[in-house]
Protein backbone atom coordinates (compact mmCIF):
# COMPACT_ATOMS: atom_id res chain seq x y z
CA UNK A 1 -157.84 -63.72 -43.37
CA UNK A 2 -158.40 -62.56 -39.64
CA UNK A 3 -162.39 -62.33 -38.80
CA UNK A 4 -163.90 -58.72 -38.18
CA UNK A 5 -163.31 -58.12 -34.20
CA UNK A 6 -166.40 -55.36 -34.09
CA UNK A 7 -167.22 -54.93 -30.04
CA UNK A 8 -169.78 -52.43 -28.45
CA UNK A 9 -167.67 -49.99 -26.61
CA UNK A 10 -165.69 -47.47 -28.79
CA UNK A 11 -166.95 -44.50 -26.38
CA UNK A 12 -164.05 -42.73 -26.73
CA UNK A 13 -164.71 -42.43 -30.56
CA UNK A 14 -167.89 -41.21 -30.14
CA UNK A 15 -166.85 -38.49 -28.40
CA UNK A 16 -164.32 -37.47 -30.20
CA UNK A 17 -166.87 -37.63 -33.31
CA UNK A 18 -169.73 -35.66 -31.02
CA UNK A 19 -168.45 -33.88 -28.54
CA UNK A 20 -168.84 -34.15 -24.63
CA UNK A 21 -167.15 -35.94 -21.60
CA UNK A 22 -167.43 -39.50 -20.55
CA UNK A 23 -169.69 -38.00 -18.09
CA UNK A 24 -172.29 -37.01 -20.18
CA UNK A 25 -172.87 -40.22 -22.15
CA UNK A 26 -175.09 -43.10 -21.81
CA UNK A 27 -173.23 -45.83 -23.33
CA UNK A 28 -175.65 -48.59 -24.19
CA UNK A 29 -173.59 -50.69 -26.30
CA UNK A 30 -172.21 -53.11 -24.48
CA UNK A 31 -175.05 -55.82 -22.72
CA UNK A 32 -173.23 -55.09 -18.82
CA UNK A 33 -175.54 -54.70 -15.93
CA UNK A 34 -176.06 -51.05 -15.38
CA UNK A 35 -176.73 -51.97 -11.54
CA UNK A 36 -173.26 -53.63 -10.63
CA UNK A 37 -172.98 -56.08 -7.60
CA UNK A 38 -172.10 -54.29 -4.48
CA UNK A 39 -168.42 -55.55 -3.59
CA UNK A 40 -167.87 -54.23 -0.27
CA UNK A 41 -164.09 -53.88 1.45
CA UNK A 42 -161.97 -56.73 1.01
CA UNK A 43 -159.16 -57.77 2.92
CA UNK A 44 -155.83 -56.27 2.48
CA UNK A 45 -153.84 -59.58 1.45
CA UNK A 46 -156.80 -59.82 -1.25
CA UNK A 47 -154.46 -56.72 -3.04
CA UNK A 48 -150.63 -57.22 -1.52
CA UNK A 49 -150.30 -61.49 -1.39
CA UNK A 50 -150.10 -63.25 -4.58
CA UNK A 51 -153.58 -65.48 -5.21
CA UNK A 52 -153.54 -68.63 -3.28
CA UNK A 53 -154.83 -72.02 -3.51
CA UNK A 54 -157.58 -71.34 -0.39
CA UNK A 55 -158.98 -68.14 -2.34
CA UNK A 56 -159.41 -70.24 -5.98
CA UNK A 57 -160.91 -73.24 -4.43
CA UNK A 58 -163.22 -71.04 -3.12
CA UNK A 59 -164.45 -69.12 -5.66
CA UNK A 60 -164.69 -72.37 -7.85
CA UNK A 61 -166.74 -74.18 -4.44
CA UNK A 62 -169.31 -71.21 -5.28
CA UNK A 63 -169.44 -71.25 -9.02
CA UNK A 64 -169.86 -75.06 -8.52
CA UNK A 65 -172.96 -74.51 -6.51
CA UNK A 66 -174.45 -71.39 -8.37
CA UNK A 67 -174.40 -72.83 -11.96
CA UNK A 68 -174.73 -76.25 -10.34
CA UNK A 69 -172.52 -77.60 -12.21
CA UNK A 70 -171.57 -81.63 -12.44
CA UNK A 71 -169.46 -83.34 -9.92
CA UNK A 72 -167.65 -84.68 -12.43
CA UNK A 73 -166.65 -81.46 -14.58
CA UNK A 74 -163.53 -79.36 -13.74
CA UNK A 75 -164.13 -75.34 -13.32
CA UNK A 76 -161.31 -73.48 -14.44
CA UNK A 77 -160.98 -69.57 -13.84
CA UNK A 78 -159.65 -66.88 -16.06
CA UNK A 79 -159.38 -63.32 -17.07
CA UNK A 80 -162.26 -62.88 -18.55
CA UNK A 81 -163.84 -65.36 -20.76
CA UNK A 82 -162.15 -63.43 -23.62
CA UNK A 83 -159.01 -65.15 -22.28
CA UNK A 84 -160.25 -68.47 -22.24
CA UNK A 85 -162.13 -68.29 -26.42
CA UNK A 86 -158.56 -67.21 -27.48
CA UNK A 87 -157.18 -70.60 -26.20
CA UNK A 88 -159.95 -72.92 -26.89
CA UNK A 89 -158.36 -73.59 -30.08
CA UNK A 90 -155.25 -75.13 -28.85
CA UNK A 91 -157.26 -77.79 -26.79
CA UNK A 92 -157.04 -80.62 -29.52
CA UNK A 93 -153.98 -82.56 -30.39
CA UNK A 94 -154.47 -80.46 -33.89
CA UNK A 95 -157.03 -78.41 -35.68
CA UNK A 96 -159.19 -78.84 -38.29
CA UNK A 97 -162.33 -77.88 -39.36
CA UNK A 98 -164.81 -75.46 -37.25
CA UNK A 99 -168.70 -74.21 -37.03
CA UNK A 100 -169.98 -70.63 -35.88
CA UNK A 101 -173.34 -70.65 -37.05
CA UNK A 102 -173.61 -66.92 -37.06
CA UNK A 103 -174.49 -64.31 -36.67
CA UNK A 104 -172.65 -64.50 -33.31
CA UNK A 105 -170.41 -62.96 -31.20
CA UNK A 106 -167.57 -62.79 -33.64
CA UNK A 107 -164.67 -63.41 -31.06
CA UNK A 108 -165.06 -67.07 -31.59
CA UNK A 109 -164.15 -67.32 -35.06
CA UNK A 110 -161.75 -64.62 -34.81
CA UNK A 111 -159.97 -66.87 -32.57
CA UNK A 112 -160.24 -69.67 -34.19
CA UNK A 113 -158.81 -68.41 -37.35
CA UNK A 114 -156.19 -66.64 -35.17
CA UNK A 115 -154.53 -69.89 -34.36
CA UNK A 116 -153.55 -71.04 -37.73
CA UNK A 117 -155.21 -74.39 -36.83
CA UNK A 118 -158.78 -73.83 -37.36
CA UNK A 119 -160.27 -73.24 -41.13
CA UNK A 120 -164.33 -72.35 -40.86
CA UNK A 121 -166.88 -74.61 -42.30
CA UNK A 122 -170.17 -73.47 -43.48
CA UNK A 123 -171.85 -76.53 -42.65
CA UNK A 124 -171.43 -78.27 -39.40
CA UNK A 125 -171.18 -81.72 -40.47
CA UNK A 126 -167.44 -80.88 -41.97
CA UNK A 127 -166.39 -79.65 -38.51
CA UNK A 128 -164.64 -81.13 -35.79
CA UNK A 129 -164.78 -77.71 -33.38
CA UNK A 130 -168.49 -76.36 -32.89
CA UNK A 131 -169.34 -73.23 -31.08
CA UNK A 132 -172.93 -72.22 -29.95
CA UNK A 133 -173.47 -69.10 -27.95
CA UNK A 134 -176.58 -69.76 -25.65
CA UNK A 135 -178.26 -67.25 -25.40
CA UNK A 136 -176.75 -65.98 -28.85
CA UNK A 137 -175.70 -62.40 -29.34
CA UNK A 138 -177.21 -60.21 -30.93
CA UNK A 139 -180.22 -61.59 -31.50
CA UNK A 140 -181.00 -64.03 -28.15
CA UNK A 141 -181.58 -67.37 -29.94
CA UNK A 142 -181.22 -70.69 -27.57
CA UNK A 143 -180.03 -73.80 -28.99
CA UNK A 144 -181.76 -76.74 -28.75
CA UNK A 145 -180.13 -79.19 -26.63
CA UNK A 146 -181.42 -81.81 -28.88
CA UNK A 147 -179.09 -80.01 -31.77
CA UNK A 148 -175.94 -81.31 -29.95
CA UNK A 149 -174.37 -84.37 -30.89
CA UNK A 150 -171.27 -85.87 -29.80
CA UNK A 151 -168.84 -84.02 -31.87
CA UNK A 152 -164.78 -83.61 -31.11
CA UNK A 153 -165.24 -80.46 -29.38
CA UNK A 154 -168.26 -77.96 -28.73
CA UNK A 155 -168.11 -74.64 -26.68
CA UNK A 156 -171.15 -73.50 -25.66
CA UNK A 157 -170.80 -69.88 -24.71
CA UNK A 158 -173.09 -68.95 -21.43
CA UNK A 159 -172.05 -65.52 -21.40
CA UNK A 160 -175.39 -63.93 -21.10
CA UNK A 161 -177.51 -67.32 -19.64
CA UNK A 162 -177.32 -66.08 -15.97
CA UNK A 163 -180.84 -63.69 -16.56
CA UNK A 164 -182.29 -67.21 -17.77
CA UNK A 165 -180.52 -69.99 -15.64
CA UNK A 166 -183.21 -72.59 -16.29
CA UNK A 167 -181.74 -72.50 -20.06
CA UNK A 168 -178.13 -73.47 -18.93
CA UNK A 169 -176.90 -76.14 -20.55
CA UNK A 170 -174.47 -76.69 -17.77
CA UNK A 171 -175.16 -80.20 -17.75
CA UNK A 172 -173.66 -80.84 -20.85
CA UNK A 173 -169.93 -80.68 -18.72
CA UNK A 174 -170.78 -84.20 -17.33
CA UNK A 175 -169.48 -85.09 -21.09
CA UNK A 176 -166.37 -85.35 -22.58
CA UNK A 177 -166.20 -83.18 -25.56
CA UNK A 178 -168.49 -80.24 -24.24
CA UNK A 179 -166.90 -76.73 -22.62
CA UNK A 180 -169.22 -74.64 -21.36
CA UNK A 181 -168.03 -70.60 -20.83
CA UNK A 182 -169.54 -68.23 -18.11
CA UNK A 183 -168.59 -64.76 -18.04
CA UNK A 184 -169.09 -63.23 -14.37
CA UNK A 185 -168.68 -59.21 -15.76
CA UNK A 186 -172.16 -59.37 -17.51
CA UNK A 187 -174.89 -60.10 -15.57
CA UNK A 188 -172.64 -58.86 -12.25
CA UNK A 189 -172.26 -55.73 -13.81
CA UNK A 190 -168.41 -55.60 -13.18
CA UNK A 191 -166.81 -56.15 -16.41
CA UNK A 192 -163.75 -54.59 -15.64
CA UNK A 193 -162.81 -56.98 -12.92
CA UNK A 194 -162.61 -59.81 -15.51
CA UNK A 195 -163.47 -62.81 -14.64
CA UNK A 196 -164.96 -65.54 -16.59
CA UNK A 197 -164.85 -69.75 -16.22
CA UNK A 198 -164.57 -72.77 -18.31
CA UNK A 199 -166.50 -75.57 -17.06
CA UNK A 200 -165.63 -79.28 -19.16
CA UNK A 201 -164.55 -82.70 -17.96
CA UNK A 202 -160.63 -83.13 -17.01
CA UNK A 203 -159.64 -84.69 -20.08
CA UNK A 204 -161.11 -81.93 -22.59
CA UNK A 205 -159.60 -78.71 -20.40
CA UNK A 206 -156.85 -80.71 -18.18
CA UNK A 207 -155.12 -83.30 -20.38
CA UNK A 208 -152.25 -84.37 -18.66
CA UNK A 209 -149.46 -83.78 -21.14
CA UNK A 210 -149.41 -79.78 -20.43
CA UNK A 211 -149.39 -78.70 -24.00
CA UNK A 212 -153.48 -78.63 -24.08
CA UNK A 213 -153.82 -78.13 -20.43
CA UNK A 214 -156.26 -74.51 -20.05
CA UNK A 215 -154.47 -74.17 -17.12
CA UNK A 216 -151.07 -73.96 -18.09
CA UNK A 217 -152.01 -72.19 -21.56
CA UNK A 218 -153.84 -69.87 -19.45
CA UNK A 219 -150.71 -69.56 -16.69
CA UNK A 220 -149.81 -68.92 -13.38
CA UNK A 221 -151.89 -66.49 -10.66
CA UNK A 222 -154.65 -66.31 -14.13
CA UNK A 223 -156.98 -64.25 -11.61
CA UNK A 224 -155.85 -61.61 -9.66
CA UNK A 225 -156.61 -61.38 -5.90
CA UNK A 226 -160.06 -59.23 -5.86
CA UNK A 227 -161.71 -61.26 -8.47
CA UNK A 228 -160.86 -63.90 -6.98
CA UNK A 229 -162.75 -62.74 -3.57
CA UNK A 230 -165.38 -60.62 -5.34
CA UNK A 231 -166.45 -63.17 -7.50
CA UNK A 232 -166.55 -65.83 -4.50
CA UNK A 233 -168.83 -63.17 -2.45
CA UNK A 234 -171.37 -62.38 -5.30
CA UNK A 235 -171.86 -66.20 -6.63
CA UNK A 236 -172.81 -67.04 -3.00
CA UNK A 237 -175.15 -64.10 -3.05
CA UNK A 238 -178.12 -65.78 -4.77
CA UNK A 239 -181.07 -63.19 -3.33
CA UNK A 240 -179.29 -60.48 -5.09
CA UNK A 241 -178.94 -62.85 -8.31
CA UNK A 242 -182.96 -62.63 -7.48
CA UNK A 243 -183.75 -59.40 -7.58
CA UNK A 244 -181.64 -58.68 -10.33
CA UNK A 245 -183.15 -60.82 -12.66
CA UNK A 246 -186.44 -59.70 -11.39
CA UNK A 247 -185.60 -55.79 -12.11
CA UNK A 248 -184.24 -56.68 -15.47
CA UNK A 249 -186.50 -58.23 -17.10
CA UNK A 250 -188.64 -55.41 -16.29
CA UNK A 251 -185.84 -53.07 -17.38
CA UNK A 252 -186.15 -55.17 -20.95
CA UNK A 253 -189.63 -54.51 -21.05
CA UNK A 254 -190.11 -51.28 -20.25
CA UNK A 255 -187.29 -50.86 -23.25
CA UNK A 256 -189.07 -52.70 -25.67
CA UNK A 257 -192.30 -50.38 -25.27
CA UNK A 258 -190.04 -47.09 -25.86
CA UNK A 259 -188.58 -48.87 -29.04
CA UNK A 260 -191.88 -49.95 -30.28
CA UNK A 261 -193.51 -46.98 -29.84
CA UNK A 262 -191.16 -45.11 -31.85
CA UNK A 263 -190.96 -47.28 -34.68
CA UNK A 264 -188.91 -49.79 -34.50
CA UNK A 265 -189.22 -54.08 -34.47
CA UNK A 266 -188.24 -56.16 -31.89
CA UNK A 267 -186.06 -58.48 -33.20
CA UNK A 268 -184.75 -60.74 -29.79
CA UNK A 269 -182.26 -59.86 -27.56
CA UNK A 270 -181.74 -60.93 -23.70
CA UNK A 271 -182.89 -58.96 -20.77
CA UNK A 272 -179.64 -57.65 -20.79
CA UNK A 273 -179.61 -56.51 -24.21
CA UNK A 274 -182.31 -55.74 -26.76
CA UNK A 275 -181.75 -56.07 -30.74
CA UNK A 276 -183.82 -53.75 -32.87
CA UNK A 277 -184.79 -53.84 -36.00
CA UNK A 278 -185.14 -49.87 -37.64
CA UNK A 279 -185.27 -48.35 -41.18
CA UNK A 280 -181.11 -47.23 -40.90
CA UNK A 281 -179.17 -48.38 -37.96
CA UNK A 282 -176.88 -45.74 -39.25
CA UNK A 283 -178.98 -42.92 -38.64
CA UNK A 284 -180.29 -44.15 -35.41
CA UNK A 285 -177.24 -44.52 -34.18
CA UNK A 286 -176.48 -40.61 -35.47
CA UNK A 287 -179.64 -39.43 -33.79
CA UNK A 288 -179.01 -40.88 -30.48
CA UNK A 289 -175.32 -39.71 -30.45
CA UNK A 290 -176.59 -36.50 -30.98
CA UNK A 291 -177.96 -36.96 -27.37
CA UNK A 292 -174.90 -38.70 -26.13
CA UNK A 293 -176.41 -42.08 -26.17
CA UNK A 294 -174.35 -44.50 -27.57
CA UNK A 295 -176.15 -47.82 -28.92
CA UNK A 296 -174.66 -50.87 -30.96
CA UNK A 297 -174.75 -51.62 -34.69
CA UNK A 298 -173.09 -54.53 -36.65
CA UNK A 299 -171.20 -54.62 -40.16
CA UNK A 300 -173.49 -57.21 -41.73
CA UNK A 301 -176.88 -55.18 -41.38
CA UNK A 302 -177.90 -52.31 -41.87
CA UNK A 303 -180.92 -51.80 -39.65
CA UNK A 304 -179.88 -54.18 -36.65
CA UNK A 305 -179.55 -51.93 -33.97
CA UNK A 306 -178.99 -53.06 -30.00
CA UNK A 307 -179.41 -51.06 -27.27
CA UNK A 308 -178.61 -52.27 -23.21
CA UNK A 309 -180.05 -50.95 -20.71
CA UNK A 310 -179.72 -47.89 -18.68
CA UNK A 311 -179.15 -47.29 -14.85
CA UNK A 312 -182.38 -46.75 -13.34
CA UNK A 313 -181.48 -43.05 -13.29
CA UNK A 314 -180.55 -42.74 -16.54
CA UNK A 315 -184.50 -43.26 -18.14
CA UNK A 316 -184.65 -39.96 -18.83
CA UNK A 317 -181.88 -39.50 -21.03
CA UNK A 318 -182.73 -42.01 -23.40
CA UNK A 319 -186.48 -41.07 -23.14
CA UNK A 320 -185.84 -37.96 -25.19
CA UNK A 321 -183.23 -39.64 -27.23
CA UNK A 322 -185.51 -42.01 -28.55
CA UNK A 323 -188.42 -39.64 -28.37
């Protein structure tokens, strides 16, 4: 049995189910930063010369220092942090037994059921694999560091901790056992550059004998030349990191007002995402189509709804949506 792989996106559905052009929507379904990083030009051999060493070791100098991560713990770029979840479950010798508490981002367990290795337990003292995802989507739960014990293998997922980095649990990398994902697209606002990191000791992402190594599962030239130097350039850029969490978390705010004052519950969320809680997701998400907004809603309620958030001159759109 292969886990439900629901996502936000799906725009082009929605317009083929209520009319428009890309142009006209407001897609609010996916938790990306409305306000992307400014990249800037890049050099030439960043698009015609095959990634070099120079160009990863930099990029992984500056993710060392923003996320400030352990001397100890190896950073290891991707794709995306997609990329890296579908080959966490070949890092053991052999699988097993795994915890999702959920509801959660529900690439994890399809993944993990994807490998033919990996069978999901309900309770986590069966299971040699744990994931956590810190903050957890939808609904922006932390874990409790004081939760984590010193099982085989435990991926906490960071993908949305960079609006809240005095809640990383980055420092669980100085331990064997512990992988901790970052996903640069979210918070940066450049999703389709993918990029994302694992961050764990040697021996749980680099074992020597290849088979287990992220590395080579992940293979050769992983990143492509323009991540590579984007995502150097922004993690160095730490006043815009700043302001951005600064204007978000207004952003989230100001969001959580509109909601409330139309009716609905604030159920959690991040400030790069809000979760809802409204009489029929359903129809919420029908009325706000209707306006060419398109929000998020998930297969195992039916009155979660989560909204992102829009550009900051985009207000008005969802003003009368909502209104």
């Amino acid at each position: 049995m292969t886990a439900q792989r629901d996502h936000g996106g799906g725009l082009d559905a929605a317009i083929a189910r209520h009319g428009g052009q890309r142009d006209d929507w407001l897609d609010l379904s996916t938790g990306i930063n409305p306000v992307a990083y400014p990249i800037g030009a890049l050099a030439a051999e960043a698009w015609q010369a095959l990634p070099d060493g120079g160009a990863t070791h930099a990029l992984v100098d500056a993710a060392r220092t923003f996320w400030a991560v352990p001397d100890s713990a190896a950073i290891v770029p991707a794709p995306g942090a997609s990329a890296i979840i579908a080959r966490l479950p070949y890092l053991t010798p052999q699988g097993g037994r795994a915890h999702v508490p959920g509801p959660t981002y529900n690439e994890h367990e399809a993944a993990l059921r994807a490998s033919g290795r990996w069978a999901i337990a309900p309770d986590e003292r069966d299971a040699g694999f744990h994931v956590r995802v810190h903050p957890n989507n939808p609904d922006g739960r932390l874990t409790d560091p004081a939760s984590l014990g010193s099982q085989a293998l435990t991926v906490i997922d960071e993908s949305f901790c960079d609006v809240c980095p005095e809640k990383s649990l980055v420092a669980c990398a100085g331990q064997p056992g512990f992988v901790i994902l970052k996903s640069f697209g979210k918070f940066w606002g450049l999703a389709g550059l993918r990029l994302g990191f694992a961050i764990g000791q040697p021996e749980t992402l680099l074992p020597p004998d290849g088979q287990r190594n992220l590395s080579e599962l992940l293979g050769p030239w992983p990143v492509s030349g323009p991540a590579l130097a984007i995502g150097a350039r922004a993690l160095r850029d730490t006043g815009w990191a700043d302001k951005t969490r600064d204007r978000l978390a207004r952003d989230a705010a100001r969001l959580d007002q509109m909601m409330i004052a139309a009716g609905a519950n604030v159920v959690g969320g991040t400030d790069l995402f809000r979760l809802y809680d409204v009489q029929s997701a359903a129809e919420w998400q029908a009325r706000l189509a209707g306006h060419h907004v398109w929000s998020r809603t998930f297969p195992y309620s039916r009155s979660w709804l989560r909204l992102g958030l829009p550009a900051p001159n985009r207000w008005a759109r969802l003003e009368k949506a909502i209104g």
